[in-house]
Protein backbone atom coordinates (compact mmCIF):
# COMPACT_ATOMS: atom_id res chain seq x y z
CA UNK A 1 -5.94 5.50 -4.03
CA UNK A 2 -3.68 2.91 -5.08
CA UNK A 3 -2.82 -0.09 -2.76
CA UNK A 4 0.38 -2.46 -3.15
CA UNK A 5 2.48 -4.32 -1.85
CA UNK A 6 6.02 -3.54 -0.47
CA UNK A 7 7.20 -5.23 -3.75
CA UNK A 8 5.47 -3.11 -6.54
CA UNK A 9 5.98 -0.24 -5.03
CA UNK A 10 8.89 1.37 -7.25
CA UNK A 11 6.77 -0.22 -10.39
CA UNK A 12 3.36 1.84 -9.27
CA UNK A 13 5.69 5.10 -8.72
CA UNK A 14 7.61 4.60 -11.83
CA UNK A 15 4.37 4.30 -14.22
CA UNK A 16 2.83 7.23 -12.02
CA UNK A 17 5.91 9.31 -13.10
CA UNK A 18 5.47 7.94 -16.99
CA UNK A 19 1.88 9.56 -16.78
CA UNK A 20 2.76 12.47 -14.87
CA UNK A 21 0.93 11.67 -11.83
CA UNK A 22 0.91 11.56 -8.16
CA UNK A 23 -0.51 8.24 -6.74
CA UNK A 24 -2.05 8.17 -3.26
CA UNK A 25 -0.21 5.22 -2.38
CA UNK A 26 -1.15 2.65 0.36
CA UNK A 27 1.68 -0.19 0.89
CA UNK A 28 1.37 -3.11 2.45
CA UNK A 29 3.58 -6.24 3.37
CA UNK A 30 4.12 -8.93 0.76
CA UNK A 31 2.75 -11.25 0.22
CA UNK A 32 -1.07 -10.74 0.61
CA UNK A 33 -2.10 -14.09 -1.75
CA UNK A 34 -2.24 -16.89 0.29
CA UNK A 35 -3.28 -15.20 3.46
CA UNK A 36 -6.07 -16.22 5.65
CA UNK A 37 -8.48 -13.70 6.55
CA UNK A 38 -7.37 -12.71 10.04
CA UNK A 39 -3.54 -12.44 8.17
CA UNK A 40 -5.14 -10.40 5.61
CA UNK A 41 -7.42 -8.26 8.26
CA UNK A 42 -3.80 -7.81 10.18
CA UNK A 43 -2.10 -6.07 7.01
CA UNK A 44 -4.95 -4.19 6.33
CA UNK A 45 -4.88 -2.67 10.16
CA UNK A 46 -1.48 -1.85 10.02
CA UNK A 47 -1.74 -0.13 6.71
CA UNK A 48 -4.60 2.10 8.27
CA UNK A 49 -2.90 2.94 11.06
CA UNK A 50 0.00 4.22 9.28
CA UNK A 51 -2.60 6.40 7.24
CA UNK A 52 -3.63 7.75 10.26
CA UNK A 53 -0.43 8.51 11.24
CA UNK A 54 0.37 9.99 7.91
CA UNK A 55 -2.74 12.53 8.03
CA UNK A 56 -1.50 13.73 11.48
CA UNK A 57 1.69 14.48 10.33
């Protein structure tokens, strides 16, 4: 499981592709430096609830 931000996400698929893999990829909103820890506890919520989502589908 890889986690990144919206920003790195094309440069985590494209060096996935290089190696011929498939990442299990977790975005998240940029920035995450500088956050305080209930803004950091927010992003990680909302990128778990749109795994949850993603496993229903």
């Amino acid at each position: 499981m890889v986690i990144a931000t919206e920003t790195f996400r094309p440069l985590v698929l494209a060096q996935a592709k290089a190696r011929k893999l498939e990442p299990h990829l977790v975005v998240v909103k940029h920035p995450v430096g500088g956050l305080n820890a209930a803004e950091l506890e927010d992003r990680i919520n909302a990128a778990f609830e749109g795994l949850k989502l993603e496993m229903k589908g």
